[in-house]
N, C-alpha and C. Protein backbone atom coordinates (compact mmCIF):
# COMPACT_ATOMS: atom_id res chain seq x y z
N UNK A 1 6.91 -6.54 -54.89
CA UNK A 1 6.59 -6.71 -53.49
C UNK A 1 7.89 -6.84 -52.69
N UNK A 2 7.99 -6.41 -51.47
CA UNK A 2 9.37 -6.64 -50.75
C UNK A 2 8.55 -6.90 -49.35
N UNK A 3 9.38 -7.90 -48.49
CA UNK A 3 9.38 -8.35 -47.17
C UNK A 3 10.29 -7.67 -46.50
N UNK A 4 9.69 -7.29 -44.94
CA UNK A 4 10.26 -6.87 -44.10
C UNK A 4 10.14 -7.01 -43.05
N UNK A 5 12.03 -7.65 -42.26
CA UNK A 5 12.55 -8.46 -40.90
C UNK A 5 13.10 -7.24 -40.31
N UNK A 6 12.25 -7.00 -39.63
CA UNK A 6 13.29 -6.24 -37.98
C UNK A 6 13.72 -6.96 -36.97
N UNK A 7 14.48 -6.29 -36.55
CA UNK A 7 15.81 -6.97 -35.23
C UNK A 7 16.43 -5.90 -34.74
N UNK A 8 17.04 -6.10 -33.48
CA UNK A 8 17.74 -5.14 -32.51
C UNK A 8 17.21 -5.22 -31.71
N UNK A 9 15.85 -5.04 -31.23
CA UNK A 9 15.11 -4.75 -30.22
C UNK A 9 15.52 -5.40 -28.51
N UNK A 10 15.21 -4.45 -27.76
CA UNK A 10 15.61 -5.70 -26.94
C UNK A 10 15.00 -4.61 -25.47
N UNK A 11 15.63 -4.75 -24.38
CA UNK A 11 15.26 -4.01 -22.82
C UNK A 11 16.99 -3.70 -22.13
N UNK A 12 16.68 -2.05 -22.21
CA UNK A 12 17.99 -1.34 -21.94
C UNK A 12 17.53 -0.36 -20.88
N UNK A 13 18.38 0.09 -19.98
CA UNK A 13 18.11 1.07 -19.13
C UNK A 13 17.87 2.61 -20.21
N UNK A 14 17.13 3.15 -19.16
CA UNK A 14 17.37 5.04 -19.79
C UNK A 14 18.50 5.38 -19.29
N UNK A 15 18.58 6.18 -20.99
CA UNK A 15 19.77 6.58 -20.95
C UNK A 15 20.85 5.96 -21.95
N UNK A 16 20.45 4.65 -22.34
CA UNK A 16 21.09 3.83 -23.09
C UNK A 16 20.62 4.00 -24.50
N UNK A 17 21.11 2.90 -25.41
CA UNK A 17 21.05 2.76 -27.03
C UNK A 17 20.76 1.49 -27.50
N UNK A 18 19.77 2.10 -28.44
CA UNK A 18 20.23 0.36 -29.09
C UNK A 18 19.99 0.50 -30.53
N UNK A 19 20.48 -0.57 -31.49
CA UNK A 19 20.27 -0.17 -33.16
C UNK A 19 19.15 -1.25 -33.42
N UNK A 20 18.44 -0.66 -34.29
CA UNK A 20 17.23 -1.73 -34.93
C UNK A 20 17.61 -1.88 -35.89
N UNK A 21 17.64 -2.93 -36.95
CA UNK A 21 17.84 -2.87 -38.32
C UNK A 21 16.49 -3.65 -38.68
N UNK A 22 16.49 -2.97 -40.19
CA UNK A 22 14.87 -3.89 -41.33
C UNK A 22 15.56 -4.13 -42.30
N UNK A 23 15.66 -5.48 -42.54
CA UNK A 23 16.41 -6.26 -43.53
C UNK A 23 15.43 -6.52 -44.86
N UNK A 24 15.30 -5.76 -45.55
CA UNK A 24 14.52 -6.31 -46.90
C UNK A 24 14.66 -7.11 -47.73
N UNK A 25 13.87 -7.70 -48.36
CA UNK A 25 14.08 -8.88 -49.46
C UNK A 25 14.13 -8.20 -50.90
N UNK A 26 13.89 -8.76 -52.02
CA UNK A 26 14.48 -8.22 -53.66
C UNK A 26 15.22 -7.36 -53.23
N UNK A 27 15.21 -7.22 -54.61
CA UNK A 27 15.94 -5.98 -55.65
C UNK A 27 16.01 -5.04 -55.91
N UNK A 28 14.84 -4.51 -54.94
CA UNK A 28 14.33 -3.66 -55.54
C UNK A 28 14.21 -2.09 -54.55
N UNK A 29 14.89 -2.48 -53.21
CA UNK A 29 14.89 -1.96 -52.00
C UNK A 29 14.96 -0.30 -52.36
N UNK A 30 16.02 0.31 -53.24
CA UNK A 30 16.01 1.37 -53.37
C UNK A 30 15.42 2.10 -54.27
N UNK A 31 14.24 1.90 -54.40
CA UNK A 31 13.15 2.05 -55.11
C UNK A 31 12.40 2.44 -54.09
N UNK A 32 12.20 2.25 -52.37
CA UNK A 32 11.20 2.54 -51.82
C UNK A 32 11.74 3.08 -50.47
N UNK A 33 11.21 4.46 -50.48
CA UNK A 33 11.30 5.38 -49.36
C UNK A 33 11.38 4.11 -48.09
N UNK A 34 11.94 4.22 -46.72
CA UNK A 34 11.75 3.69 -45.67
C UNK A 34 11.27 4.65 -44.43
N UNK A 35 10.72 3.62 -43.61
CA UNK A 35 9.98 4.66 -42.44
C UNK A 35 9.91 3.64 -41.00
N UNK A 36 10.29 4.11 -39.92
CA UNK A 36 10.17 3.45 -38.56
C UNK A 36 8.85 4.14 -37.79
N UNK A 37 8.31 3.07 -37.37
CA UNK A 37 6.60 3.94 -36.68
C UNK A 37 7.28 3.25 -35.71
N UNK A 38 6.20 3.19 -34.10
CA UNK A 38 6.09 2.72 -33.16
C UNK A 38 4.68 2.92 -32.30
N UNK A 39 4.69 1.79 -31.86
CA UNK A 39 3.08 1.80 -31.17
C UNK A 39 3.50 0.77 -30.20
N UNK A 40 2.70 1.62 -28.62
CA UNK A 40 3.01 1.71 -27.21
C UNK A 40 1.65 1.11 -26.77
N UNK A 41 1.39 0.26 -26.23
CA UNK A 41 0.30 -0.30 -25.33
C UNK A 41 -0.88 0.51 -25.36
N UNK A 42 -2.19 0.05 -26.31
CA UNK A 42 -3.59 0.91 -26.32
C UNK A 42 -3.32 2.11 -26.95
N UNK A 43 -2.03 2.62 -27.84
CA UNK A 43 -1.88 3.58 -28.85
C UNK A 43 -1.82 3.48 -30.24
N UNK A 44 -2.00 4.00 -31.00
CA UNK A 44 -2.10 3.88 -32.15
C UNK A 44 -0.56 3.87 -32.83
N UNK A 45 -0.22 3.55 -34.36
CA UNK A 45 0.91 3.64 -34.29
C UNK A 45 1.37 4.70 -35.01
N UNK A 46 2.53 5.59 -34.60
CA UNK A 46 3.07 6.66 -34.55
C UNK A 46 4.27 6.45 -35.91
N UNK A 47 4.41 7.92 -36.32
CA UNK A 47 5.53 7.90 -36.84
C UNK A 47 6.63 8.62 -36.24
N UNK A 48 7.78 7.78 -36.67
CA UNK A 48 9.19 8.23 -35.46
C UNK A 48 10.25 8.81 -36.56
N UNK A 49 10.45 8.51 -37.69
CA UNK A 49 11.57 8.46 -39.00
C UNK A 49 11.68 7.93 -40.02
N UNK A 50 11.80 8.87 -41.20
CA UNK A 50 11.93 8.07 -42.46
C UNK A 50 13.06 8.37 -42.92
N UNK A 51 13.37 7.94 -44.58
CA UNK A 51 13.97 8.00 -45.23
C UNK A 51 13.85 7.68 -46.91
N UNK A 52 14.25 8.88 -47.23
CA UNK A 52 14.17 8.72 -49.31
C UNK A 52 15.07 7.52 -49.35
N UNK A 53 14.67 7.31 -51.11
CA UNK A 53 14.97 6.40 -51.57
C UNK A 53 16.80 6.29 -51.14
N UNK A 54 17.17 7.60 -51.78
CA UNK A 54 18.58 7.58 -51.71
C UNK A 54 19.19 7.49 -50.68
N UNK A 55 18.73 8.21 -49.56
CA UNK A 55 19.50 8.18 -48.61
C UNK A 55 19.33 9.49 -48.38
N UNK A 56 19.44 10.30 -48.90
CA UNK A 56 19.40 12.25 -49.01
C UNK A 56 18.53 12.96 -47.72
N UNK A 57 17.28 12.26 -47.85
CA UNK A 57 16.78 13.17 -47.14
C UNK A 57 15.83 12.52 -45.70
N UNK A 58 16.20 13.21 -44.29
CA UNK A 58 15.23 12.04 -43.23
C UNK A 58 14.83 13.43 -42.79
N UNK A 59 13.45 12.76 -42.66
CA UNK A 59 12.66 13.29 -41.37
C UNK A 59 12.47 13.01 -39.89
N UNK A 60 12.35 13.25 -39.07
CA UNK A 60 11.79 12.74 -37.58
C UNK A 60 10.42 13.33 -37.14
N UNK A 61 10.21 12.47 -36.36
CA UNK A 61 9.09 13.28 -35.19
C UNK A 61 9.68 14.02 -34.67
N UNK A 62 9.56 15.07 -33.99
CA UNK A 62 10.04 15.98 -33.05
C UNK A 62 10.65 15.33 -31.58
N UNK A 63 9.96 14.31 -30.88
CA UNK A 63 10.65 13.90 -29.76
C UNK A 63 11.69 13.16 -29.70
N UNK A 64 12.37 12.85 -31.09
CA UNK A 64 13.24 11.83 -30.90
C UNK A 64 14.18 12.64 -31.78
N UNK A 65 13.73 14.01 -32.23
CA UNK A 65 15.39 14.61 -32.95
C UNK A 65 16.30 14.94 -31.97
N UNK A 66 17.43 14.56 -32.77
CA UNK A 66 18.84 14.87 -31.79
C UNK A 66 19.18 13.27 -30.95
N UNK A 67 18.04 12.38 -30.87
CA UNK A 67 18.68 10.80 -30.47
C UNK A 67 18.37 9.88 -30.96
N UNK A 68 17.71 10.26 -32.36
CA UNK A 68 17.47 8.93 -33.05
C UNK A 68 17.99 9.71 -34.74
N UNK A 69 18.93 8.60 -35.52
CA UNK A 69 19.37 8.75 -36.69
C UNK A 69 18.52 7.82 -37.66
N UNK A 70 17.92 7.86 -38.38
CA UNK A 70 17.60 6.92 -39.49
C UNK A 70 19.09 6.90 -40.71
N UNK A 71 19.08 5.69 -41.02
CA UNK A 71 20.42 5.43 -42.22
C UNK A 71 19.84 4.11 -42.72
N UNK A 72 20.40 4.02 -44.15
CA UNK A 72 20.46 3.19 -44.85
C UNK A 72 21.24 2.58 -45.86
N UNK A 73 21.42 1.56 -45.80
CA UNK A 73 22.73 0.89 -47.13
C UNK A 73 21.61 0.05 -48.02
N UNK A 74 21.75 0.60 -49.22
CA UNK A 74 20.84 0.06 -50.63
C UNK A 74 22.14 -0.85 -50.63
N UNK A 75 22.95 -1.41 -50.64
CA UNK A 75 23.98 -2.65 -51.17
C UNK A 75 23.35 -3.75 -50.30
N UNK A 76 22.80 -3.01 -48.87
CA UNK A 76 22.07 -4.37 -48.24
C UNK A 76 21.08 -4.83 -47.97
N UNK A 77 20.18 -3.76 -48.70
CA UNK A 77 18.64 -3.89 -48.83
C UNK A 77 18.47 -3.73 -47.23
N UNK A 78 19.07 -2.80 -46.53
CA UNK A 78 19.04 -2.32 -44.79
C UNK A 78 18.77 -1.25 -44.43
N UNK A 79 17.69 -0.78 -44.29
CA UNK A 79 17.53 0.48 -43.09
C UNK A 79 17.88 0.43 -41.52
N UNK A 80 18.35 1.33 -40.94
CA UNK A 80 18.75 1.19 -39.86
C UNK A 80 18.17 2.80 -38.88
N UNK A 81 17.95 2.25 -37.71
CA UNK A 81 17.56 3.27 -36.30
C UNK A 81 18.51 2.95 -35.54
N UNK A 82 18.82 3.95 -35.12
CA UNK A 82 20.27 4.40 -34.58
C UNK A 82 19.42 4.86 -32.86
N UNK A 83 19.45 4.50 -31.73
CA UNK A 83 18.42 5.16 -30.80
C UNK A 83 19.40 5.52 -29.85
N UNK A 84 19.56 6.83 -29.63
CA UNK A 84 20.52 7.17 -28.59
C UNK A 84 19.51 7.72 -27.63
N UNK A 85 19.86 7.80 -26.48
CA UNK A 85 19.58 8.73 -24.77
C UNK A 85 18.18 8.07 -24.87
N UNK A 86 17.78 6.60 -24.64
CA UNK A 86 16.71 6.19 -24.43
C UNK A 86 15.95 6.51 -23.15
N UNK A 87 14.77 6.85 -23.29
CA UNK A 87 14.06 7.25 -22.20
C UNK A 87 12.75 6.36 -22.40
N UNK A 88 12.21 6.03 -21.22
CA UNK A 88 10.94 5.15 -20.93
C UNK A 88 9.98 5.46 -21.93
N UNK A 89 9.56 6.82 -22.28
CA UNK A 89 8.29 6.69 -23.06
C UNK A 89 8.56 6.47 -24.78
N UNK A 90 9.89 5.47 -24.87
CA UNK A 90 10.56 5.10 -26.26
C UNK A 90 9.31 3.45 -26.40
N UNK A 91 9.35 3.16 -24.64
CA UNK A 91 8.90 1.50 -25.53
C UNK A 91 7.94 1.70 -25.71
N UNK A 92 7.92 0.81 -26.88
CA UNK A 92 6.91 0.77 -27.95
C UNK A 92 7.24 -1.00 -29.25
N UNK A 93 6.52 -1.56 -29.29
CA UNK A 93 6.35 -2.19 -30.55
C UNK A 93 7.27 -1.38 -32.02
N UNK A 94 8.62 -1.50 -32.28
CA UNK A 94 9.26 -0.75 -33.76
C UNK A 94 8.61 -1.60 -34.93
N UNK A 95 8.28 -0.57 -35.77
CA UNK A 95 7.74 -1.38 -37.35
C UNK A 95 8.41 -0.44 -38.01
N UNK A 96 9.04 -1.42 -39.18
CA UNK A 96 9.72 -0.27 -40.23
C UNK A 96 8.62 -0.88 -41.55
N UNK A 97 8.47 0.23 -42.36
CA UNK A 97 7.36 0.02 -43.51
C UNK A 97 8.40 0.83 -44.60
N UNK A 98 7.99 0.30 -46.19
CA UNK A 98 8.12 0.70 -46.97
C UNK A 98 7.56 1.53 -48.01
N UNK A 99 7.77 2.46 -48.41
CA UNK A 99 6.90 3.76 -49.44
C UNK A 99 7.24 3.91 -50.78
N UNK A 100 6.06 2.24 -51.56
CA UNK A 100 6.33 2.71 -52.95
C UNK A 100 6.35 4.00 -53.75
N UNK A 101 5.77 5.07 -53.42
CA UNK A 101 5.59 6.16 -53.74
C UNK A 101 6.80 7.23 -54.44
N UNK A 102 7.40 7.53 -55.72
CA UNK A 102 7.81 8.47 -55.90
C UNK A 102 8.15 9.92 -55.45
N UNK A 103 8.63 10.13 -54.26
CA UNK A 103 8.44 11.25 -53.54
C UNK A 103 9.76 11.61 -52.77
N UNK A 104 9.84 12.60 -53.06
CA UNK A 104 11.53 13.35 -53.19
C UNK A 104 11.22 13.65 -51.15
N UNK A 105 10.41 13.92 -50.75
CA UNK A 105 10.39 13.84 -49.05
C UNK A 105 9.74 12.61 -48.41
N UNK A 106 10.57 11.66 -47.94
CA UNK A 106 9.84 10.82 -47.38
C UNK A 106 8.46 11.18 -46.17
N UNK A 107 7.54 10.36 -46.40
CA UNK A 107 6.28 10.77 -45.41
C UNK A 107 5.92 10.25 -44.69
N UNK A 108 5.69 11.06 -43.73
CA UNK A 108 5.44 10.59 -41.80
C UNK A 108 3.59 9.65 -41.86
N UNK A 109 3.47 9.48 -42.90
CA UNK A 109 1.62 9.14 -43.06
C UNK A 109 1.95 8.00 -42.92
N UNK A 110 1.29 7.29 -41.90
CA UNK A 110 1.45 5.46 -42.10
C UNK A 110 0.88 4.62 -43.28
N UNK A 111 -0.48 5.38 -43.63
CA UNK A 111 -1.61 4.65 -44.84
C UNK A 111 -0.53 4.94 -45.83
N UNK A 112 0.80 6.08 -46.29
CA UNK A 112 1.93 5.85 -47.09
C UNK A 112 2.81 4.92 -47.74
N UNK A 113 2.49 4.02 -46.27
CA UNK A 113 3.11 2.65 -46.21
C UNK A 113 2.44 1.64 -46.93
N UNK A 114 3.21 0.83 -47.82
CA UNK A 114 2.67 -0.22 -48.26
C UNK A 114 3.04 -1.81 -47.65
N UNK A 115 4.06 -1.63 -47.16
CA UNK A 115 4.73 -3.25 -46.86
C UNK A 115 4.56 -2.82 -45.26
N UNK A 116 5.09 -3.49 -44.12
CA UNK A 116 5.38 -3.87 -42.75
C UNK A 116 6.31 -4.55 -42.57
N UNK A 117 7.03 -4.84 -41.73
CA UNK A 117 7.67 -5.66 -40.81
C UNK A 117 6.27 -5.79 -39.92
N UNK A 118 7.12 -7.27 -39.02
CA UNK A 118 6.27 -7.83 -38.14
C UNK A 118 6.59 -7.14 -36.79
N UNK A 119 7.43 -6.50 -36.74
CA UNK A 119 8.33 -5.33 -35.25
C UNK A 119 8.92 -5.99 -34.61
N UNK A 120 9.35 -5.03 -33.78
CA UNK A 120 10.69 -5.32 -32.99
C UNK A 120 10.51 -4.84 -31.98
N UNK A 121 10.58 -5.45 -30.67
CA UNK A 121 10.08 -4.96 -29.05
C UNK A 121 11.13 -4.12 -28.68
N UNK A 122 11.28 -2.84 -28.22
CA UNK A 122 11.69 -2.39 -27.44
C UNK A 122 11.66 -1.87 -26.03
N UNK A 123 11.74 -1.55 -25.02
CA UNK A 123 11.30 -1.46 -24.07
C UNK A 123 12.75 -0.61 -22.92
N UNK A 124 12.26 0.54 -22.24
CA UNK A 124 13.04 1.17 -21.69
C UNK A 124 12.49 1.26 -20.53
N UNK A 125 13.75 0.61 -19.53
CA UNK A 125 13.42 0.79 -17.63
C UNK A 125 13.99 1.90 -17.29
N UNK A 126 13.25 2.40 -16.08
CA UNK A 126 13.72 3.86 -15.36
C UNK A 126 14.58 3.71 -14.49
């Protein structure tokens, strides 16, 4: 089982950045794909970016390629969102989840997810 703390979050103009990090607990961190969703007031929650075990391979949603990086350090049991050229329809509630699953492409499916974070508020003014 692994626990998961997000942080970064916070209220930045558009146009701006900010980094989220999900700090995991054990040992066992690189063992499990990572993934950042987000869910916006009366929406469901979305997937924004993952990442394989190793590090090798990320996916995005389409609206956030080119200003959002997913990365990760297995020495610190840390995934990290990198959010560049923030624009208003970014805020959203961030949850990063973990994907026991064996799988050489990390997956945009939330039910994929086995663990949660409790999220991280973000929020972008115009």
């Amino acid at each position: 089982q692994v626990q998961l703390v997000e942080s970064g979050g916070g209220l930045v103009q558009a146009g701006g950045s900010l980094r989220l990090s999900c700090a995991a607990s054990g040992r066992t961190f690189s063992g499990y794909a990572m993934g950042w969703f987000r869910q916006a007031p009366g929406k469901e929650r979305e997937f924004v970016a993952a990442i394989s075990r190793g590090g090798a391979t990320a996916v995005y949603v389409d609206s956030v390629k080119g200003r959002f990086t997913i990365s990760r350090d297995n020495a610190k049991n840390t995934v990290y969102l990198q959010m560049n050229s923030l624009k208003p329809e970014d805020t959203a509630v961030y949850y990063c989840g973990a994907d026991r699953r064996l799988t050489v492409v990390p997956s945009r499916r939330r039910d994929d997810y086995d663990y949660w974070g409790q999220g991280t508020q973000v929020t972008v003014s115009s």
